[in-house]
Protein backbone atom coordinates (compact mmCIF):
# COMPACT_ATOMS: atom_id res chain seq x y z
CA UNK A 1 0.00 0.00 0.00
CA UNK A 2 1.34 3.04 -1.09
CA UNK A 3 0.33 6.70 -0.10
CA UNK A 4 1.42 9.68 -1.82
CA UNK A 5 1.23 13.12 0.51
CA UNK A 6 1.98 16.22 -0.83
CA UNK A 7 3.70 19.06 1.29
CA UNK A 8 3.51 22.56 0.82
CA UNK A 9 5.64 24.19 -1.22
CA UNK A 10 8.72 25.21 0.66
CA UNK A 11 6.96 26.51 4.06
CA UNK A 12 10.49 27.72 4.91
CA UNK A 13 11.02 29.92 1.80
CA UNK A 14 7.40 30.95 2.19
CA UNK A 15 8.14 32.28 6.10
CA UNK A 16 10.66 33.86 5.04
CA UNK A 17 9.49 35.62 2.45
CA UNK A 18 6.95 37.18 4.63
CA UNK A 19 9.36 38.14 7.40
CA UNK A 20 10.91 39.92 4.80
CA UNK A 21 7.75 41.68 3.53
CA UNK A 22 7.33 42.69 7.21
CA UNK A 23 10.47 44.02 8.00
CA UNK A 24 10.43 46.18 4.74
CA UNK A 25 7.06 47.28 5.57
CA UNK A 26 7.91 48.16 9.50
CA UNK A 27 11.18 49.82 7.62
CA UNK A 28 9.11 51.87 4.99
CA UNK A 29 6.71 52.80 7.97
CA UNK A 30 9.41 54.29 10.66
CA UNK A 31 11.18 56.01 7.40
CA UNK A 32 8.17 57.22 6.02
CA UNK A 33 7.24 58.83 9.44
CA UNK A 34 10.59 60.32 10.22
CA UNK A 35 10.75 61.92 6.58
CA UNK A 36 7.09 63.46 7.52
CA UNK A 37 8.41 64.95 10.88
CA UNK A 38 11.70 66.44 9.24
CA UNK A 39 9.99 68.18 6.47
CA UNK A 40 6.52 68.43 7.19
CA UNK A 41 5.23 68.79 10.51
CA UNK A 42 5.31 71.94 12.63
CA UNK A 43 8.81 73.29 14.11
CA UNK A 44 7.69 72.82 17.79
CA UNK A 45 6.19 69.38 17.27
CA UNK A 46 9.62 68.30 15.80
CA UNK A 47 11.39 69.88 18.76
CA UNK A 48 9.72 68.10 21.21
CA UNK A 49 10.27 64.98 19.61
CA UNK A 50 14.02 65.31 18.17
CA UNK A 51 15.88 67.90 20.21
CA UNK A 52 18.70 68.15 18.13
CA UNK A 53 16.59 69.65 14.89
CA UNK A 54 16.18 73.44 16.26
CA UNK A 55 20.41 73.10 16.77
CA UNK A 56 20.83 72.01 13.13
CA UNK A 57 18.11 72.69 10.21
CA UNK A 58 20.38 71.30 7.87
CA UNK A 59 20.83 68.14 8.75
CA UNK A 60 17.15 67.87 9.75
CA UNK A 61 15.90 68.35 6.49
CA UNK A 62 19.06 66.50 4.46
CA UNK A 63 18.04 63.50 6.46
CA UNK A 64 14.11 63.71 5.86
CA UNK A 65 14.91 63.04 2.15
CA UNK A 66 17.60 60.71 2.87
CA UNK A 67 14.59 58.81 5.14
CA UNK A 68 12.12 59.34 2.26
CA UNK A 69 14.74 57.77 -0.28
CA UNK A 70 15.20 55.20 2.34
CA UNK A 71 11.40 54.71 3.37
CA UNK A 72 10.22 54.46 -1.00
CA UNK A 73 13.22 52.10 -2.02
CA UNK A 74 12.79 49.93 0.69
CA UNK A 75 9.48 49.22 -0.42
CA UNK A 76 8.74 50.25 -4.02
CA UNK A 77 11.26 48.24 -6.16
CA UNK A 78 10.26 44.98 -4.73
CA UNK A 79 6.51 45.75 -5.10
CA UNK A 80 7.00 46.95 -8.77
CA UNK A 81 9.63 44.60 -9.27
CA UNK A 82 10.99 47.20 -11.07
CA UNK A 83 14.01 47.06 -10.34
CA UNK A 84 14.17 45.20 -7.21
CA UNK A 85 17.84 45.46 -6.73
CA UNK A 86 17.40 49.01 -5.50
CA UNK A 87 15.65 47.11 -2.31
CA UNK A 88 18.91 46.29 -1.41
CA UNK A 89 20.84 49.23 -2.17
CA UNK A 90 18.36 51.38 0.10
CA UNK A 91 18.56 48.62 2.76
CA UNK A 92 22.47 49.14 2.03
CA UNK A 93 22.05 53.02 2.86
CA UNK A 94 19.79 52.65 5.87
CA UNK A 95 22.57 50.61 7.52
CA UNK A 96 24.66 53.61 6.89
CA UNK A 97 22.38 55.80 8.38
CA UNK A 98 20.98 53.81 11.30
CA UNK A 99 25.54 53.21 12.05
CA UNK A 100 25.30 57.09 11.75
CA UNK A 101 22.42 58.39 13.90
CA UNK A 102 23.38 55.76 16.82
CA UNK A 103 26.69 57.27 16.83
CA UNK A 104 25.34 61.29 16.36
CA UNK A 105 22.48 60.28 19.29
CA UNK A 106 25.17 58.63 21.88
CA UNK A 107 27.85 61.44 21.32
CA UNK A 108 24.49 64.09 22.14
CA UNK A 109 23.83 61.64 25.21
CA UNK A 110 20.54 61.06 23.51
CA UNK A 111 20.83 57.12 24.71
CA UNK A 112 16.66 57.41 24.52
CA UNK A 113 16.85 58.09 20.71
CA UNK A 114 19.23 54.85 20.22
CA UNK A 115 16.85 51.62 20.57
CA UNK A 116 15.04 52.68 17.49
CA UNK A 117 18.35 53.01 15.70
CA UNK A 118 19.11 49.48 16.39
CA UNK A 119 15.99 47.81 15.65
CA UNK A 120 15.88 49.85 12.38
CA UNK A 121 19.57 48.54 11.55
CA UNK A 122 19.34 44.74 12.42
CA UNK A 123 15.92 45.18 10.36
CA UNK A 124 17.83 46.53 7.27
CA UNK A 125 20.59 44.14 7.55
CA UNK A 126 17.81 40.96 7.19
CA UNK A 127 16.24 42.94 4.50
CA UNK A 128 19.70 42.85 2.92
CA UNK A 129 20.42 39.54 3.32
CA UNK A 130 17.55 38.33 2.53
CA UNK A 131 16.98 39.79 -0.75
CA UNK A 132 20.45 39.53 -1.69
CA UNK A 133 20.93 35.94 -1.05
CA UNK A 134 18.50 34.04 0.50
CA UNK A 135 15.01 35.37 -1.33
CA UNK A 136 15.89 37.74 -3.82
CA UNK A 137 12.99 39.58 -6.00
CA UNK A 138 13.40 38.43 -9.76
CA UNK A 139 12.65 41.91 -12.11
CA UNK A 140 9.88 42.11 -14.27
């Protein structure tokens, strides 16, 4: 007696695929926001909430549209598949930035600020990984 079961294709592969989708969405989200509240929301609202953006204008708004950049091509090439490899080029530069704000935030003493910066980096680097290597986004 012989019984043939079928298994789902690749459960793994399909787990991780969402994971993925979720961390580029929880990315896209937190970049999307900060790129709002650099260039967009009222000057007292963003003092409140980033202390350091009255002391320096410039950098607040040259790293709204770096977290715009960051918070589209995390998201939009691999949705589009246009493209996809940008994915991991933005999850590239968010690294960058996320290395960069921990350090500006703990040289300010701003240890509060830091936890996001973390989460936001290990984040990026399994988006970078993972559509890299383990569950890259074929192009159109």
């Amino acid at each position: 007696m012989t019984t043939s079961t079928t298994l789902p294709a690749n459960p793994p592969r399909r787990a991780l695929g969402a994971g993925l989708w979720a961390a580029q969405i929880v990315i896209a989200f937190f970049m999307l926001f900060g790129a709002y509240m650099k260039l967009a929301a009222p000057a007292e609202e963003v003092a409140r909430m980033m202390v350091w953006a009255p002391q320096y204008p410039t950098l607040k708004t040259f790293t709204g549209f770096v977290d715009l950049l960051g918070g589209l091509g995390i998201l939009l090439p691999a949705l589009t598949r246009i493209e996809p490899n940008l994915t991991v080029l933005a999850a590239r530069c968010i690294i960058v930035l996320q290395v960069l704000a921990f350090g500006f935030h703990a040289m300010r003493g701003e240890w509060p600020a830091t936890p996001l910066n973390v989460i936001l980096l290990a984040l990026a680097v399994f988006v970078l990984w993972g559509r890299s290597k383990a569950a890259p986004i074929a192009a159109r």
